[in-house]
C-alpha atoms as a PDB file:
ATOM      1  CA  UNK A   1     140.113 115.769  93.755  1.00  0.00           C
ATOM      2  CA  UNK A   2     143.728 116.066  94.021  1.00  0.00           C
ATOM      3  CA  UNK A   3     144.567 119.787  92.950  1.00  0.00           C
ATOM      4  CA  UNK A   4     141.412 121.221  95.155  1.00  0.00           C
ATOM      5  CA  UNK A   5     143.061 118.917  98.315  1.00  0.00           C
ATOM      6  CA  UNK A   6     146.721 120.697  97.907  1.00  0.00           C
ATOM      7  CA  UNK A   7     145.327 124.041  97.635  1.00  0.00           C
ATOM      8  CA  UNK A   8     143.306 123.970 100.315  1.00  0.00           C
ATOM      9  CA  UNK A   9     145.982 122.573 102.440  1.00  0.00           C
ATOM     10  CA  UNK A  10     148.659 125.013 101.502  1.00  0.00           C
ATOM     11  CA  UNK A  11     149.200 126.082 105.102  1.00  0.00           C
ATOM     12  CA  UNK A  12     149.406 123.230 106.364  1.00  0.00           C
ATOM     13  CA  UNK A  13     151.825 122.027 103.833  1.00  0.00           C
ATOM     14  CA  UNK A  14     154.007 125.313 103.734  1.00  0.00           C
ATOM     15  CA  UNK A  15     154.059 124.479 107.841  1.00  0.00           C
ATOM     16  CA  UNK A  16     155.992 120.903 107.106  1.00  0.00           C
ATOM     17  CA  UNK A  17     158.804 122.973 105.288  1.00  0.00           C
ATOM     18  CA  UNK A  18     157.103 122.323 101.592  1.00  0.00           C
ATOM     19  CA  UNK A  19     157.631 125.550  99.658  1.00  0.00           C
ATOM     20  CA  UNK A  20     156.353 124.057  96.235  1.00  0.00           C
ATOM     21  CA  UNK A  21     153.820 121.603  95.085  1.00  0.00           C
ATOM     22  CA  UNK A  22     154.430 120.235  90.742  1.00  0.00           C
ATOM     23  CA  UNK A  23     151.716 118.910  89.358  1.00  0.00           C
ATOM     24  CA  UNK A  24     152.334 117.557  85.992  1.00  0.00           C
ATOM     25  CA  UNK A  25     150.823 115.264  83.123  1.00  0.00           C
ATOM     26  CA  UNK A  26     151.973 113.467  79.814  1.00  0.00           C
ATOM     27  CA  UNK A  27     150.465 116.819  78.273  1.00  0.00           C
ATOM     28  CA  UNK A  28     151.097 119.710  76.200  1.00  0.00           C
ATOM     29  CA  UNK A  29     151.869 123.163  77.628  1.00  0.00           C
ATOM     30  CA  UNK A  30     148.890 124.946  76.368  1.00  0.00           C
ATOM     31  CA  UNK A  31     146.202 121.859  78.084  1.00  0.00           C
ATOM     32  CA  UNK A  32     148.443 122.276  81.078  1.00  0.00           C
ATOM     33  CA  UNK A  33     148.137 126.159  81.372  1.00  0.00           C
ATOM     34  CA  UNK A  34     144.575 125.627  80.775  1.00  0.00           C
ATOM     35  CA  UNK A  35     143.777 122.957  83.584  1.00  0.00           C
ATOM     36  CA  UNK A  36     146.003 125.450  85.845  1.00  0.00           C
ATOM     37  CA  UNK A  37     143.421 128.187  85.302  1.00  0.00           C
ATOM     38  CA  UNK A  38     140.727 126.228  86.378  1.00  0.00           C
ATOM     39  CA  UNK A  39     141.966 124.932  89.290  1.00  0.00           C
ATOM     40  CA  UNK A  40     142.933 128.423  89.983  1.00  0.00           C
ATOM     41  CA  UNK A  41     146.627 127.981  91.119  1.00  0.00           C
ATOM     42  CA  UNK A  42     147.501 131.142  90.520  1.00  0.00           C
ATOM     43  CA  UNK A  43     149.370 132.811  93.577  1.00  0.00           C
ATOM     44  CA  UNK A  44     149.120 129.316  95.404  1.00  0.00           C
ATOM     45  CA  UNK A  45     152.277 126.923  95.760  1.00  0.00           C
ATOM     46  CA  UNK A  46     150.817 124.919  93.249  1.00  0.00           C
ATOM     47  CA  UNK A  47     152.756 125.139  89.978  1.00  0.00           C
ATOM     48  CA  UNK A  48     151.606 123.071  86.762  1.00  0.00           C
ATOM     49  CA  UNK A  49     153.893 121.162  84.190  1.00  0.00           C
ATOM     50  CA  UNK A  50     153.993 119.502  80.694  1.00  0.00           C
ATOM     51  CA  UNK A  51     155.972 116.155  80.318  1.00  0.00           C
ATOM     52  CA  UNK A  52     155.051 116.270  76.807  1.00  0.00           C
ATOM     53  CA  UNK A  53     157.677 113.828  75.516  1.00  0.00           C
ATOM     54  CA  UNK A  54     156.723 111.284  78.515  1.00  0.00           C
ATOM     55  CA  UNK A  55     160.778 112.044  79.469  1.00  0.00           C
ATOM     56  CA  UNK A  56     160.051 112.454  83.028  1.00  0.00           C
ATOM     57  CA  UNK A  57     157.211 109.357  83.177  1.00  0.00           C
ATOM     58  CA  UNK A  58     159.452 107.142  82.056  1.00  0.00           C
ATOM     59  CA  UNK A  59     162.619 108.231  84.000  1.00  0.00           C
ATOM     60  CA  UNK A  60     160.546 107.910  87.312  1.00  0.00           C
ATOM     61  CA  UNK A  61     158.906 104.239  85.926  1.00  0.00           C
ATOM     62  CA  UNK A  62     155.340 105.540  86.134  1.00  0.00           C
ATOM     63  CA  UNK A  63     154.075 104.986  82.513  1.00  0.00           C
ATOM     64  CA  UNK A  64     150.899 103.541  82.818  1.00  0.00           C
ATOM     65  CA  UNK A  65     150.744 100.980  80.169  1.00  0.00           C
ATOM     66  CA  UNK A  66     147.665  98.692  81.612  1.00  0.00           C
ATOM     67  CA  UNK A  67     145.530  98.096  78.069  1.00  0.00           C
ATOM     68  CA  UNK A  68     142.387  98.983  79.940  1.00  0.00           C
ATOM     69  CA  UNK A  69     143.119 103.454  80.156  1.00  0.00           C
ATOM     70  CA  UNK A  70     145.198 102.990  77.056  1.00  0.00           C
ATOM     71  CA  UNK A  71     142.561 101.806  74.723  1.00  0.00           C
ATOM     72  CA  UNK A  72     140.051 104.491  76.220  1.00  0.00           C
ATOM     73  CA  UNK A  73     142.862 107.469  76.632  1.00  0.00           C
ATOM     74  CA  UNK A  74     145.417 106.692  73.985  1.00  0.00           C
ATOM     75  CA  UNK A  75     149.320 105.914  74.978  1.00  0.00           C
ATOM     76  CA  UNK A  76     151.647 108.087  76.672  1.00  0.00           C
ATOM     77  CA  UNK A  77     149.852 107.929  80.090  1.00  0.00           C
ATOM     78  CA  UNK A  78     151.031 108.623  83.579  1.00  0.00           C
ATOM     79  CA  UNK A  79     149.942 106.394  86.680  1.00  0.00           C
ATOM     80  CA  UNK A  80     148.780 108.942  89.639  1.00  0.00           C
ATOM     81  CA  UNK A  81     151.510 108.894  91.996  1.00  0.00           C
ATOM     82  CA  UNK A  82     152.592 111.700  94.630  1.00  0.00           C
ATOM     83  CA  UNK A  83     156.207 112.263  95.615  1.00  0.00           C
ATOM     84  CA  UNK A  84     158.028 114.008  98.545  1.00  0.00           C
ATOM     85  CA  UNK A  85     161.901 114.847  97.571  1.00  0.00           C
ATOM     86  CA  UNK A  86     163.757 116.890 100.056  1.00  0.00           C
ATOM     87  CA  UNK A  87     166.766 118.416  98.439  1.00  0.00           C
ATOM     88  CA  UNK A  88     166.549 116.737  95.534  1.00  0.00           C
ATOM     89  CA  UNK A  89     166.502 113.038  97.600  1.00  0.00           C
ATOM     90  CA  UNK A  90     162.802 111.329  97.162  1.00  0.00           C
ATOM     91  CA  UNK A  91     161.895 110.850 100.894  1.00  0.00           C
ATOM     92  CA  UNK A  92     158.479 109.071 100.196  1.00  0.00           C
ATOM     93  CA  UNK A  93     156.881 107.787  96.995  1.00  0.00           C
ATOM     94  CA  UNK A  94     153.378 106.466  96.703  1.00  0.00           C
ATOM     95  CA  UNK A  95     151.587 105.072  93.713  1.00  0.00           C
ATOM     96  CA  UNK A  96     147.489 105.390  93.533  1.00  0.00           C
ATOM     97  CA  UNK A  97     146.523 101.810  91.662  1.00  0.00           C
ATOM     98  CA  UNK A  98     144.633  99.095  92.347  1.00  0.00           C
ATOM     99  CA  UNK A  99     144.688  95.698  90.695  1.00  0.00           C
ATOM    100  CA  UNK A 100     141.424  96.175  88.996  1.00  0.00           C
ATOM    101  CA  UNK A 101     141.910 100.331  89.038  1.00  0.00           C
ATOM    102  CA  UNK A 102     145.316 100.692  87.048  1.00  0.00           C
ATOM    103  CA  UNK A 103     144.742 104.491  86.927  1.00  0.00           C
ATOM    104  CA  UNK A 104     143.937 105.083  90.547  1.00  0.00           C
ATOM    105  CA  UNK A 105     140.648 106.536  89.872  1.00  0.00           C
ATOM    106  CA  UNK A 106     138.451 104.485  92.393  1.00  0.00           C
ATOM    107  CA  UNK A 107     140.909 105.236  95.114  1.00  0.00           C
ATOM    108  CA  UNK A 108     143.414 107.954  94.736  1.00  0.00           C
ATOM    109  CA  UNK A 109     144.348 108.408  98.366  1.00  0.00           C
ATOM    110  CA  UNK A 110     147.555 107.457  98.135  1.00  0.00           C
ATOM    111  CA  UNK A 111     148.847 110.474  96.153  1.00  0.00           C
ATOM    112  CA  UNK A 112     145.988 112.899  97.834  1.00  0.00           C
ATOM    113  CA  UNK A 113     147.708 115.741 100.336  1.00  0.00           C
ATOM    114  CA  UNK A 114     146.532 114.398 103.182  1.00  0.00           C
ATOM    115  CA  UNK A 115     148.355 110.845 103.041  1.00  0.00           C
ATOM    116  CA  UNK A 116     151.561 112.994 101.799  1.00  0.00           C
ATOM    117  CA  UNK A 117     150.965 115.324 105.088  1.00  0.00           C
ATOM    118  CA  UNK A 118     151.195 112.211 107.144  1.00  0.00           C
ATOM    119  CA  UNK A 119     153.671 110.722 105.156  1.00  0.00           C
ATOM    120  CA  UNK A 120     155.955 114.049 105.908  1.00  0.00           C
END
């Protein structure tokens, strides 16, 4: 839902002054470069990362610890969250959970491209 929704609003994004979109998870490399061929980033602004350590998850307080995903998914998890940094400053920050929906999955919209396009 996410990746699909920044590709297909590349233009639109590239026309608010964003020249790069990161997508990353608490992942290895090779699952990473794997997802990113599916999703067919390739030549988009769309670039895919690994925070395989959780380094960046934690730095940015977004490990998602709720017991619920972690004893279905394991530990190490990211909550879905979309940020907008201009020159290295975050300009807007938005977090995709719900009290009941720790992982955002019933309602991403939040972190989708079209609430960071109006938040932009």
């Amino acid at each position: 839902m996410q990746v699909p929704g920044y590709l297909a609003q590349q233009e639109a994004l590239k026309a608010k002054g964003i020249a790069a979109v990161y997508v990353y998870c608490v992942n290895d490399g090779a699952v990473m470069t794997g997802w990113a061929k599916d999703q067919g980033v390739e030549g988009s602004i769309v670039t895919f990362l690994a925070d395989t350590t959780c380094a960046f998850t934690r730095a940015v307080g977004m490990v998602l610890d709720h017991p619920g995903p972690m004893e279905v998914l394991g530990g190490n998890l990211s909550k879905r969250f979309a940020i907008y940094a201009d020159d290295g400053v975050i300009k807007h920050f938005a977090v995709s959970e719900g009290p009941d929906d720790p992982a955002g999955d019933s309602d991403p919209s939040a972190s989708c491209v079209d609430a960071m396009l109006e938040a932009i």
